[in-house]
Protein backbone atom coordinates (compact mmCIF):
# COMPACT_ATOMS: atom_id res chain seq x y z
CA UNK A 1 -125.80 -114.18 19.47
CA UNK A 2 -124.40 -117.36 20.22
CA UNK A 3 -121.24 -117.30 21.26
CA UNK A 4 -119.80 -120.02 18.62
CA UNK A 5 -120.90 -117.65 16.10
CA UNK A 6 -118.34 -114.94 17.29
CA UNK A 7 -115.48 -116.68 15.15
CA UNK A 8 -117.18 -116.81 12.09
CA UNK A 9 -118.38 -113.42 12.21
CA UNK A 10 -114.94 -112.43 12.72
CA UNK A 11 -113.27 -114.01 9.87
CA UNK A 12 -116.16 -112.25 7.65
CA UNK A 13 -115.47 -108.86 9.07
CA UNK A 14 -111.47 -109.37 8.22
CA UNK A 15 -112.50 -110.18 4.56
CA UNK A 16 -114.91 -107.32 4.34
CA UNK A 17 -112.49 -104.47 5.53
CA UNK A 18 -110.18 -105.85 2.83
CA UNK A 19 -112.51 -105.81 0.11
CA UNK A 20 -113.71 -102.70 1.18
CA UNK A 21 -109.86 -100.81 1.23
CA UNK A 22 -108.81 -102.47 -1.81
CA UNK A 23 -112.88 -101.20 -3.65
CA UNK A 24 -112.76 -97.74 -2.13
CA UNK A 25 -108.62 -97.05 -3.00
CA UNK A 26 -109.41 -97.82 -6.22
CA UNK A 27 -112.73 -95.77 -6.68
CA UNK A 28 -110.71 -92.73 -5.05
CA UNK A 29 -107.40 -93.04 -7.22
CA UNK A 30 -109.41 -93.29 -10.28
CA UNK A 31 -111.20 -90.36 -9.73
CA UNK A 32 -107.69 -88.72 -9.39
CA UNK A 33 -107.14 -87.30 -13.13
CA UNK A 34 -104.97 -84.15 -12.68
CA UNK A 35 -102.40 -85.35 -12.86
CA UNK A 36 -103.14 -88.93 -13.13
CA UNK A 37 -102.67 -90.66 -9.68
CA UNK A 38 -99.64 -92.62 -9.66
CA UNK A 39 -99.82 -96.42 -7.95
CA UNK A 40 -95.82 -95.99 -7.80
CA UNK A 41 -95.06 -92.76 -6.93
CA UNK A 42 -98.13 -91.74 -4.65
CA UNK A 43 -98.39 -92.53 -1.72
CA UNK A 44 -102.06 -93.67 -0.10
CA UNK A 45 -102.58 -91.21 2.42
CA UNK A 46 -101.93 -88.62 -0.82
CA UNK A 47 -105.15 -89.79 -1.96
CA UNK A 48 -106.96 -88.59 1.90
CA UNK A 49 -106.01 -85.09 0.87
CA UNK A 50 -108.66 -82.64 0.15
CA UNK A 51 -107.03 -79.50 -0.95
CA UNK A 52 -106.65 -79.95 -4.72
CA UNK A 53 -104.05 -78.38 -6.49
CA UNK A 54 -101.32 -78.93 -3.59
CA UNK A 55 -98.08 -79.58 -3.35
CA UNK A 56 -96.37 -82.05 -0.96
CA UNK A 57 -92.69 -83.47 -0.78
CA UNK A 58 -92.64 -82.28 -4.50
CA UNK A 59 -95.86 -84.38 -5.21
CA UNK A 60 -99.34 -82.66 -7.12
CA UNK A 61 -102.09 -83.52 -5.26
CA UNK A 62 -105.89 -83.45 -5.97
CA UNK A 63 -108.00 -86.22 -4.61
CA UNK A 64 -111.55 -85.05 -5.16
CA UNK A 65 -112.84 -88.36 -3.36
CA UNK A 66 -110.88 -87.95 -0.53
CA UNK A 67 -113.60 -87.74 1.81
CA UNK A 68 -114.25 -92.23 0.69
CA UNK A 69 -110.56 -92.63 1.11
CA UNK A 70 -110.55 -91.08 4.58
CA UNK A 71 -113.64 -93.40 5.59
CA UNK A 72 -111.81 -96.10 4.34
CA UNK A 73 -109.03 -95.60 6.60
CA UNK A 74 -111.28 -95.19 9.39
CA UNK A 75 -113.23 -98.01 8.36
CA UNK A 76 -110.17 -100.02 7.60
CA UNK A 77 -109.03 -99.81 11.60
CA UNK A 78 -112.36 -100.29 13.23
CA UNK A 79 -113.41 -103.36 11.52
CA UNK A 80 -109.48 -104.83 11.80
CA UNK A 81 -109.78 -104.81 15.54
CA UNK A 82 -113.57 -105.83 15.73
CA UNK A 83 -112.44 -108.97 13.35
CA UNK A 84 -109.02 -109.63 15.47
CA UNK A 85 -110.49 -109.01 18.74
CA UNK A 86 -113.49 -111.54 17.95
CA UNK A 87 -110.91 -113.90 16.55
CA UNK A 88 -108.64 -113.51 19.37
CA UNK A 89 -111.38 -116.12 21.21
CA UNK A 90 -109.29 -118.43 19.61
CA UNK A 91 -105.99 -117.38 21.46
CA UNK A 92 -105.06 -118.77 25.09
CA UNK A 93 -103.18 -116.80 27.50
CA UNK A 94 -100.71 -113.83 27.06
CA UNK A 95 -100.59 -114.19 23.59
CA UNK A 96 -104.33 -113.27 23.84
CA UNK A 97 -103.68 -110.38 25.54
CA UNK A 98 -100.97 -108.98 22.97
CA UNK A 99 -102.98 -109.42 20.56
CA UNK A 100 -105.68 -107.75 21.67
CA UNK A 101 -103.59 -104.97 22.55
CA UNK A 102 -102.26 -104.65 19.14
CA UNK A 103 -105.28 -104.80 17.21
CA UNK A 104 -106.35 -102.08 19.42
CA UNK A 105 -103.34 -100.04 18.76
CA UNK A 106 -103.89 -100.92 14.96
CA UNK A 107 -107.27 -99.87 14.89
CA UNK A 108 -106.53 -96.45 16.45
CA UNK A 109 -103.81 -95.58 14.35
CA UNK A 110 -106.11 -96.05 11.48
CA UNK A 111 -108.72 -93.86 12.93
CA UNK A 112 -106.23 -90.80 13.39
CA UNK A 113 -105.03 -91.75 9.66
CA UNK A 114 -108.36 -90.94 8.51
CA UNK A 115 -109.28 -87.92 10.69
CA UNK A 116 -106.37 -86.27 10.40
CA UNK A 117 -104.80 -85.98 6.06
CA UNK A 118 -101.23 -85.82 4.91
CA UNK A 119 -100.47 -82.74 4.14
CA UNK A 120 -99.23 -79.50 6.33
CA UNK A 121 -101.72 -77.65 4.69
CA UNK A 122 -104.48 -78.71 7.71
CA UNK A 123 -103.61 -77.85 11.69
CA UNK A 124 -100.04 -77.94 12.63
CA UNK A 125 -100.82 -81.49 14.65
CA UNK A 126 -102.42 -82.93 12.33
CA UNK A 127 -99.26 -84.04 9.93
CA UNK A 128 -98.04 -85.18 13.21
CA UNK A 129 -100.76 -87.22 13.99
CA UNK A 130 -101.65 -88.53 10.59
CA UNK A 131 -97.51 -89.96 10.52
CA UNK A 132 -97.97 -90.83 13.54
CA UNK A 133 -101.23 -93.32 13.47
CA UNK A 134 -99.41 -94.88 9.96
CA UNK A 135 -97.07 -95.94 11.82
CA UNK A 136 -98.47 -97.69 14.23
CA UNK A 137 -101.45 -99.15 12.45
CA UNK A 138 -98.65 -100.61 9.53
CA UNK A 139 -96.28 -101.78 13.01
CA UNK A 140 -99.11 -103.30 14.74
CA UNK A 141 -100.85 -104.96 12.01
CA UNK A 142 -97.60 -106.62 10.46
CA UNK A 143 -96.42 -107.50 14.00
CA UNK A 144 -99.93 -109.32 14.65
CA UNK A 145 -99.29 -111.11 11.23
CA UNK A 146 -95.92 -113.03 12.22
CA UNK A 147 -97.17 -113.76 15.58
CA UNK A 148 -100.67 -115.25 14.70
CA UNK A 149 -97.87 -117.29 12.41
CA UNK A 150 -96.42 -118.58 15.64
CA UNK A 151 -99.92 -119.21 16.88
CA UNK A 152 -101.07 -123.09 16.68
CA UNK A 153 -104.27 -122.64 18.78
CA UNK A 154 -105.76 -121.20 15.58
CA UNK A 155 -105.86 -124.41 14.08
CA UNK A 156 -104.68 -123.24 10.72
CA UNK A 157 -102.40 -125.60 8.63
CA UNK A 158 -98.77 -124.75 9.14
CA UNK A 159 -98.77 -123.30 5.15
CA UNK A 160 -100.87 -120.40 6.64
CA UNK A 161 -98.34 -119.94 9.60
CA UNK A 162 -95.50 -119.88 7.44
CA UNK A 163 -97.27 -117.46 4.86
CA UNK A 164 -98.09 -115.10 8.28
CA UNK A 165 -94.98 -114.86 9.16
CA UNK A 166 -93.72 -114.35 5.39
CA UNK A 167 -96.07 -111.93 4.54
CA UNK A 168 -95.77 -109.78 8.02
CA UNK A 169 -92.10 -109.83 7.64
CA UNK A 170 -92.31 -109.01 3.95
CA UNK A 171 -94.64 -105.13 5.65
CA UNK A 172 -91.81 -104.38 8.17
CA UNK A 173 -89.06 -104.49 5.19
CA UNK A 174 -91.21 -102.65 2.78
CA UNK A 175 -92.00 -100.09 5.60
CA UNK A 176 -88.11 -100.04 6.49
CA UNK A 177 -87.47 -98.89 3.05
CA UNK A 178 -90.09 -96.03 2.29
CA UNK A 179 -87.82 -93.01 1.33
CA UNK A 180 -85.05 -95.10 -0.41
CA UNK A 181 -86.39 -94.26 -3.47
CA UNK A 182 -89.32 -91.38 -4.60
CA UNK A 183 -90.07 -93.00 -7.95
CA UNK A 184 -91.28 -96.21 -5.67
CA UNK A 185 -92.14 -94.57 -2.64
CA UNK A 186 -96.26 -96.16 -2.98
CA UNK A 187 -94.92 -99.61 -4.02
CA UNK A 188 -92.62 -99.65 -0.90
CA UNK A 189 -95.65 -98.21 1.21
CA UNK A 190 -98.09 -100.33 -0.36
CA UNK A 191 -96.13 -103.32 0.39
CA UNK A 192 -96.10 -102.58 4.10
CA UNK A 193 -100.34 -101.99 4.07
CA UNK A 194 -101.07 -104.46 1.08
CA UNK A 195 -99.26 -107.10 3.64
CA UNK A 196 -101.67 -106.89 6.55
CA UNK A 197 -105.17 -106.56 3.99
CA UNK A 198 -103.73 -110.15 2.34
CA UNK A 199 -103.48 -111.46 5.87
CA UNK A 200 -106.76 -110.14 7.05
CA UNK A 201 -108.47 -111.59 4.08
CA UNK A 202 -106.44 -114.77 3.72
CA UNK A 203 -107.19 -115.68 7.81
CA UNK A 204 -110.83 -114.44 7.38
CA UNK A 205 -111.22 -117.09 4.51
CA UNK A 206 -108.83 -119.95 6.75
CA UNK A 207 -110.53 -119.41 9.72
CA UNK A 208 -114.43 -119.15 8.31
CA UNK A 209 -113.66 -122.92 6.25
CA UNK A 210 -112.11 -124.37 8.77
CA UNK A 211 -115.56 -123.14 11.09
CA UNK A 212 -117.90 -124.39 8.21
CA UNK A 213 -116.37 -127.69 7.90
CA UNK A 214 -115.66 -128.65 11.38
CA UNK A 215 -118.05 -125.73 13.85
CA UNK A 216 -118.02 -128.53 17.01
CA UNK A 217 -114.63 -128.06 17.07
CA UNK A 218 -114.75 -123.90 17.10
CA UNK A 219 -117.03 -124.40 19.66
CA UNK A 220 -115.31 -126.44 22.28
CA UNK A 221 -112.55 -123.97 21.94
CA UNK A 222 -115.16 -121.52 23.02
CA UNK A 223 -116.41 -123.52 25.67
């Protein structure tokens, strides 16, 4: 593959793990009818779980497509850092290597997020583990949004680097505040994910116009 090609393919991999979180949350919660899954009150990784009929932090759980939600988590980090790490072409020196190293981290978490459900009703680790990897996919991801925001050697128009920074920002708050209140607990979660799948799809769409209408100039970054 060429190697000006790397960019592009990278801002159509960010789109696609979007789409694909967004398609498969969906799919999952809707299957969730007893009780009905709760956008508000859930939290995502509640719909990962596969023992229906528990009971966590005072919450009824049965996800019987948990096994599609738990792919999508997976999914979710792998293709983050393949997109990121392919766009990261684009980014000179340290910052480079930060990002890298963040997407990485991001894309990790995920994995354990995935492997490993929310509930203590698995191995005593695995809670543990599935808390842990959140935390740092949601850290990593909304970090790596305000500083592509700092970032001019993407060549995005400063409306994008002010919306990166916004948006990134906007996770870390919403992350801050998970626990403040139950009845909100998966808005304020879901504003700390739903942050970094906006950016992802929003830079994937920037980056992959900005490739079509001007690809010389993509490519003597490259160079």
């Amino acid at each position: 593959m060429s190697r000006r090609m790397w960019i592009p393919l990278g801002a159509v991999i960010l789109v696609v793990n979007a789409v694909q979180w967004v398609v498969a949350e969906a799919i999952t919660a809707a299957a969730w009818t007893s009780p009905p899954y709760s956008y508000a009150r859930n939290y995502i990784s509640d719909l990962g779980v596969p023992d229906c009929g528990a009971r966590f932090q005072g919450r009824d759980i049965c996800s019987p497509d948990h096994a599609l939600m738990n792919t999508s988590f997976m999914l979710e980090g792998i293709l983050f850092a393949a997109g990121v790490l392919l766009l990261a072409r684009l980014v000179e020196g340290r910052a480079r290597r930060v990002v890298i190293a963040l997407a990485v981290a991001h894309g990790v978490g995920m994995v354990l997020v995935g492997l490993f459900h929310g509930s203590e009703s698995g191995p005593s680790f695995g809670l543990a583990l599935h808390v842990g990897g959140a935390g740092v996919g949601i850290l990593c991801a909304n970090t790596l949004a305000i500083l592509a925001g700092s970032l001019r050697s993407l060549g995005l128009p400063s409306a994008y680097r002010v919306f990166s920074v916004t948006i990134g920002a906007l996770g870390l708050v919403s992350v801050a505040l998970v626990g403040v209140s139950e009845s909100m607990a998966g808005v304020l979660e879901r504003g700390s994910v739903y942050s970094w799948l906006l950016w992802s799809a929003v830079t994937g769409v920037l980056v992959l116009a900005r490739y079509v209408r001007r690809p010389a100039v993509v490519e003597n970054v490259l160079a």
